[in-house]
Each structure stands twice: as C-alpha cells, then as structure tokens.
Protein backbone atom coordinates (compact mmCIF):
# COMPACT_ATOMS: atom_id res chain seq x y z
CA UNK A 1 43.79 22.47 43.45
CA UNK A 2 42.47 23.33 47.03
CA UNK A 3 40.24 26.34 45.56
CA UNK A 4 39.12 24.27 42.68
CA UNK A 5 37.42 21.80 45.08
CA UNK A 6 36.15 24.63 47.01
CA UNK A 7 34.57 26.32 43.83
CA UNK A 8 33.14 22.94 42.52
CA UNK A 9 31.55 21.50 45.46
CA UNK A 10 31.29 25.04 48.01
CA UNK A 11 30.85 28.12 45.43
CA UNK A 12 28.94 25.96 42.38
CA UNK A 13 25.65 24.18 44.39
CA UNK A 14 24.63 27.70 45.20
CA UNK A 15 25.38 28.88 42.37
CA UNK A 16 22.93 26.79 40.49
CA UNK A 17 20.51 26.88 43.27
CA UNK A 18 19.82 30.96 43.01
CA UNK A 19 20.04 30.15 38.81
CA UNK A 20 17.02 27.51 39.23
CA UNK A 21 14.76 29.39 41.23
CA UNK A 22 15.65 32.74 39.39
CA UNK A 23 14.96 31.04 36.32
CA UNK A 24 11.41 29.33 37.40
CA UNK A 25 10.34 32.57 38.98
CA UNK A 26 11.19 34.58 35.66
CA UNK A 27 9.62 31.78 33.26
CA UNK A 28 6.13 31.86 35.31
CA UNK A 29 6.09 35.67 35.19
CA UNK A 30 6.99 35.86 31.33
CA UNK A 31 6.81 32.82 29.87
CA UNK A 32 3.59 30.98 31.71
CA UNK A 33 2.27 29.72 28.28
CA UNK A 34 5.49 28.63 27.50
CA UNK A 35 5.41 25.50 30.34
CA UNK A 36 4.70 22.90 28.18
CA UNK A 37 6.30 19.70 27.17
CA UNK A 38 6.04 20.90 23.31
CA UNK A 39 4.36 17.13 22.75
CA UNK A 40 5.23 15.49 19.50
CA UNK A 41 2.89 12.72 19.96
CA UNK A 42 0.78 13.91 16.71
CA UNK A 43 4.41 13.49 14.52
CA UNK A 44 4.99 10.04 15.85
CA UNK A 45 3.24 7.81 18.46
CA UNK A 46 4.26 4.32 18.53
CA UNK A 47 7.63 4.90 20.39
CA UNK A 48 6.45 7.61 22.35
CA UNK A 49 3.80 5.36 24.30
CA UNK A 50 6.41 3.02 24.98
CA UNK A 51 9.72 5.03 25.82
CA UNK A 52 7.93 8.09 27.50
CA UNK A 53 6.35 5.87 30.39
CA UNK A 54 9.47 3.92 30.73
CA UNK A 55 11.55 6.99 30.80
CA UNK A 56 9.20 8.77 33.55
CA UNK A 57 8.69 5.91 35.81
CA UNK A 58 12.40 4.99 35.56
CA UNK A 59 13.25 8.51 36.49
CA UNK A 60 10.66 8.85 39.26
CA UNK A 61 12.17 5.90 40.81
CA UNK A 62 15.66 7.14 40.75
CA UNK A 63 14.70 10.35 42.19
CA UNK A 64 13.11 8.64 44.83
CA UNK A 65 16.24 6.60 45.59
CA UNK A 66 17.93 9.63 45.62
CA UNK A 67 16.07 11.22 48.24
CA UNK A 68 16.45 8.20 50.42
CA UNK A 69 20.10 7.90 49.33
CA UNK A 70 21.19 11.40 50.41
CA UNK A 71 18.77 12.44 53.14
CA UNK A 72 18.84 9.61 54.97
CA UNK A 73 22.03 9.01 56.83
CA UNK A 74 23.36 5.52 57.36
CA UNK A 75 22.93 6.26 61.23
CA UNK A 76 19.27 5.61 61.43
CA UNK A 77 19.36 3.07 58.63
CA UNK A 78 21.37 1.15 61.40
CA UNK A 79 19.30 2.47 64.19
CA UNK A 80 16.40 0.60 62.02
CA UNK A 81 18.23 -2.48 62.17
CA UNK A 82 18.67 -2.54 58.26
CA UNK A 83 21.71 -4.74 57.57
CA UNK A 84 24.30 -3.03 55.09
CA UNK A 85 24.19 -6.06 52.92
CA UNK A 86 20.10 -5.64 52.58
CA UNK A 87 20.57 -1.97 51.72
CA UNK A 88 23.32 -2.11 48.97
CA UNK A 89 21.22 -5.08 47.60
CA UNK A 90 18.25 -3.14 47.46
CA UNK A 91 20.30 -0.28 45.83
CA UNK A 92 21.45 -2.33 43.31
CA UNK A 93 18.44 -4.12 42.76
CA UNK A 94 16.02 -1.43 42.55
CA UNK A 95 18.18 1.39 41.53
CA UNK A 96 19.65 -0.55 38.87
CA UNK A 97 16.40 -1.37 37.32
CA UNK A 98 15.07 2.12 37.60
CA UNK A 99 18.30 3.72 36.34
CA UNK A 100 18.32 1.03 33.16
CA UNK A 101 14.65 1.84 32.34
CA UNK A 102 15.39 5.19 32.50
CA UNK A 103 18.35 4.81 30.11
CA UNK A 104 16.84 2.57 27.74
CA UNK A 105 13.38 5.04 27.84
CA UNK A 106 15.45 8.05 27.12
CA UNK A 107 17.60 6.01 24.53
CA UNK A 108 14.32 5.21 22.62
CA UNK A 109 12.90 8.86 22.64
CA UNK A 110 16.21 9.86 21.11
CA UNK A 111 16.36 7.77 18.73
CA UNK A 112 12.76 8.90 17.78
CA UNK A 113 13.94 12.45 17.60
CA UNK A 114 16.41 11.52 15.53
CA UNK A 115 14.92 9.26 13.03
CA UNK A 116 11.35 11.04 13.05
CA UNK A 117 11.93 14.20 10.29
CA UNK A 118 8.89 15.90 11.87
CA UNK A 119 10.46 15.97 15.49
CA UNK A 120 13.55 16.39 14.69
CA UNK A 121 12.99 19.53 13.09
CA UNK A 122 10.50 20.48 16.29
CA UNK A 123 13.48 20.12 18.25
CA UNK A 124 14.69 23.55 20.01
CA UNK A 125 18.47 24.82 21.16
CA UNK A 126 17.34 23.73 24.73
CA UNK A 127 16.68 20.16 23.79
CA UNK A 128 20.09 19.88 21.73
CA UNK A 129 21.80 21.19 25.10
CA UNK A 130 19.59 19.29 28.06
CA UNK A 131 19.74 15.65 26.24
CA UNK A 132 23.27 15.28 26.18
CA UNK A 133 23.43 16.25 30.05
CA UNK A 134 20.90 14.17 30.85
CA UNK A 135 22.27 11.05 28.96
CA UNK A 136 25.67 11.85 30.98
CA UNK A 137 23.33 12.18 34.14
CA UNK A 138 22.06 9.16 33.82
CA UNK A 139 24.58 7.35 32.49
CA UNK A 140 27.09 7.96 35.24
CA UNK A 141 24.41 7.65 38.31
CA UNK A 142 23.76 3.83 36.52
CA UNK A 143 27.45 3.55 36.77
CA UNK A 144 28.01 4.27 39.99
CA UNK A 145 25.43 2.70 41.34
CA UNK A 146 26.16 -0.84 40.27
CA UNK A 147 29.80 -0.57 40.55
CA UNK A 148 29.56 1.09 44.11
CA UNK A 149 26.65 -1.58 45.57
CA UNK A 150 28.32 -4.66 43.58
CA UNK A 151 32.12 -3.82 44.59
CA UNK A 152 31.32 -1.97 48.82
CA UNK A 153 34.56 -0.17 47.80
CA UNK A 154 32.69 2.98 48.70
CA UNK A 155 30.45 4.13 50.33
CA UNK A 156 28.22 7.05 48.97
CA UNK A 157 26.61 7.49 52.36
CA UNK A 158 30.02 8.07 54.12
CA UNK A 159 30.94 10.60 51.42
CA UNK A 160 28.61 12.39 48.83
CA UNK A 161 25.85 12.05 51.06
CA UNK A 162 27.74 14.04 54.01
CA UNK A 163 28.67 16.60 51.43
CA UNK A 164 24.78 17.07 49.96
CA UNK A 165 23.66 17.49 53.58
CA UNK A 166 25.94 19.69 54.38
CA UNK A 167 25.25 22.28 51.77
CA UNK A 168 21.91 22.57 53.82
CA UNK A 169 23.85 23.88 57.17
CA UNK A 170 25.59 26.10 54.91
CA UNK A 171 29.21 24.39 55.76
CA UNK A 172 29.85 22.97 52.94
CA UNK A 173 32.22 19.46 53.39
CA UNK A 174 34.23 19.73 50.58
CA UNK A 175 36.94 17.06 51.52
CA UNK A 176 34.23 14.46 51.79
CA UNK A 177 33.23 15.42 47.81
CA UNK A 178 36.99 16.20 47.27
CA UNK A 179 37.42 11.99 47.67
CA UNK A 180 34.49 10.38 45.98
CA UNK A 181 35.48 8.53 42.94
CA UNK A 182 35.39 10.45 39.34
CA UNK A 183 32.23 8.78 38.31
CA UNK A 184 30.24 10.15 41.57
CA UNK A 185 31.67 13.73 40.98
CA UNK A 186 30.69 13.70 37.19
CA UNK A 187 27.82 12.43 38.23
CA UNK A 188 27.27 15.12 40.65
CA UNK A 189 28.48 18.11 38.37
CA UNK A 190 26.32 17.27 35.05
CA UNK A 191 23.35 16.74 37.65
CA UNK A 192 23.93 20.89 38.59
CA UNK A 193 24.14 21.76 35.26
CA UNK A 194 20.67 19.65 34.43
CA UNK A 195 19.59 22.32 37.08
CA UNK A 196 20.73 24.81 36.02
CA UNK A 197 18.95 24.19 32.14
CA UNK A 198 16.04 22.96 33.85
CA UNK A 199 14.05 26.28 34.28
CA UNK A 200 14.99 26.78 30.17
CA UNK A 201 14.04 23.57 28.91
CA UNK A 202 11.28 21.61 28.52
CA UNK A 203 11.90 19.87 32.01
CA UNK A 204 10.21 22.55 33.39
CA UNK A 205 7.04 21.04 32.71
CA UNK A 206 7.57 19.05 36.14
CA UNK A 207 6.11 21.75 37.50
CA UNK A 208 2.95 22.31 36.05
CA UNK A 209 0.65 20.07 37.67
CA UNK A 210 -3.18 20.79 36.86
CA UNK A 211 -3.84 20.48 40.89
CA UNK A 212 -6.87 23.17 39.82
CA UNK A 213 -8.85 20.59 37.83
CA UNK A 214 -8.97 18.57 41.55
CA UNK A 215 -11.65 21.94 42.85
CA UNK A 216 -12.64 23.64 39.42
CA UNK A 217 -16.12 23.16 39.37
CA UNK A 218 -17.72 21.38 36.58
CA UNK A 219 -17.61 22.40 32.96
CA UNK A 220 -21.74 22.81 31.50
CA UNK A 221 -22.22 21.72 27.69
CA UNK A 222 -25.06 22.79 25.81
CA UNK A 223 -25.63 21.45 22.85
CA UNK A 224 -26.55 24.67 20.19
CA UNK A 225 -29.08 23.09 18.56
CA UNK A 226 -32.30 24.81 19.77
CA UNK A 227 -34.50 22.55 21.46
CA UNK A 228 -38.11 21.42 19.93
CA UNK A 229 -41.06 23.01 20.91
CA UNK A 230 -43.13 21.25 23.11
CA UNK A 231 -47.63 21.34 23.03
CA UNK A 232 -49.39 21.54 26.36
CA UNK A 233 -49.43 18.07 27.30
CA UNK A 234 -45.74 17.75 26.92
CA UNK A 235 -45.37 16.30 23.46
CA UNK A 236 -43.23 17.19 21.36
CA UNK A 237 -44.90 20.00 18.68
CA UNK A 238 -45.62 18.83 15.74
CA UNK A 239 -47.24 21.43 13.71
C-alpha cells in the first residue's frame, strides 16, 4: 500500500507534468490551427450565452481560490491576522458560489450537447473523454469544499496544501496526501488526469490569447469601388 501512495501522489504529478508540457509544445508545432474552441454557437445559441459565461467565470474563480488555497500557507494567513473562522467562511462562501456556477454552467452546456443534434454530432473523442473528468473535477472540489469549511474536520491547508507545495522542492510529502479524506484525493487525481487531456482537448484553447491584436497595427479598408472623377475646381465630374 506504501508504494501505491508513493506512485499516486510522488511518481504521478510528474508524470502528468512532463505529459502537459510535452503535449502543448507538440500541439503548437503541429497542430497550431488546431487551438480552437471548435465553437458551436452557429448550431445553437440561446444556452450557450447563458451557460458558457457562467461556466468560465465560475471556473476562473475557483482557480483563483485554488491558487490562494494551495500557495498560500496558513502561516502568513495568521501572520496577516486573518481569523480561521473569516477564512473558512470566505471559502465556503465564495468558493461555494464559484464551484456551483461552475457546475450548473457546465451542466447546461451538456445538456446542450446532448439535446442539440447539430452539436452533438460536432462532438469529438476528446470531448466524450474530458467532460466526464471535468464533471468529477468539479463535482468533488464542490464537495469538499463545503463539507471541509462547514464541518473544520480538516484542514486542507495542514494537508493537501503541504503535499502540492512540496512537489515544488522536489520532496514530495506523501503521508500528508496519504491522510486527506477520499473526496480530496479524487479530487486531486481526476484534476491530473484533466491535465493530462488538457493539451488534447479543446481546453487547450486557454492558451491562445490574441495578446498580438494589443500592438498589431491597424487594419486599412478600401472600399473597391473606384472613386469618381473629380473637375478642376473639385467637383465631382459630371460629364
């Protein structure tokens, strides 16, 4: 049991690390054209312009708790004079919402996938695979987030968090993931393997930003009619 832990929480994170950037670096060599959401909008609209911002700001939120979450340590939280009470409430206040309008966005553009005939059949092997992981993803961080910041039973920052930072000195504390409760570890494990599909799925849009439209100069439009020819004085022709 011993080397399972150690190949689930030392061996696997690097695993999927090396598989991410692999992947990105091979689909921008060979498949540039190819990072694209594969928008749908034109098969069905009315859902999408509801779940899709739901679903993204949800998800931007939750990332962003994440990064606070993990990175942070509870050290300088206290150092900051931030009362444990005030954090979990904020965690379950704000991460709750986020996480449920993330949920309930994705739910929606499901639903639309399935119902719609036109995306439906638009749909690729990579979507099939990435929206189940990413409903379990989801599903579980919700999960653990209101049961962990309603009950204090655990503490993520005592435990996952000092396992996540770890990976980054390259000592990876395996006992402190080897305890967290099951929904924080499948919570953790589908999240690697929604890494490790990311470079081969749609997700990988993320990273196509159009930061060159910010300095491109501007775009000149002539119109191809030919323009009217003009007398001396500046009027148009009219012969």
């Amino acid at each position: 049991m011993r080397h399972l832990h150690i190949a689930l929480w030392g061996v696997l994170p690097y695993l999927v690390l090396v598989l991410f950037l692999a992947g990105s670096a091979w689909r921008y060599q060979y498949d540039r054209f190819g990072i694209t959401t594969r928008s749908s909008q034109l098969h069905e609209s009315r859902l999408l312009r509801v779940a899709s911002p739901m679903f993204h700001i949800g998800l931007l939120l939750v990332i962003g708790g994440h990064v606070i979450g993990l990175i942070v340590p509870e050290s300088l939280t206290e150092a900051l004079r931030v009362p444990e009470s005030a954090y979990r409430a904020n965690a379950l206040l704000v991460g709750g919402l986020a996480g449920t309008a993330a949920v309930a966005g994705l739910s929606v553009l499901i639903w639309r996938r399935l119902s719609t005939r036109a995306v439906r059949e638009s749909s690729t092997r990579s979507d099939r695979a990435l929206y189940p992981v990413l409903v379990t993803v989801l599903v579980a961080g919700l999960v653990a987030t209101l049961a962990g910041s309603a009950s204090g039973d655990y503490d993520y920052r005592l435990g996952v968090s000092i396992w996540f930072r770890s990976l980054f000195e390259l000592d990876p504390n395996v006992d402190a993931m080897r305890d967290a409760p099951l929904v924080f570890q499948v919570h953790t494990l589908t999240g690697m393997a929604l890494f490790a599909l990311w470079p081969f799925s749609r997700l990988v849009h993320a990273f196509a930003a159009p930061v060159g439209y910010l300095v491109r100069p501007y775009v000149v439009y002539r119109s191809r009619r030919p323009a009217p020819a003009r007398a001396l004085d500046g009027r148009p022709d009219r012969a």
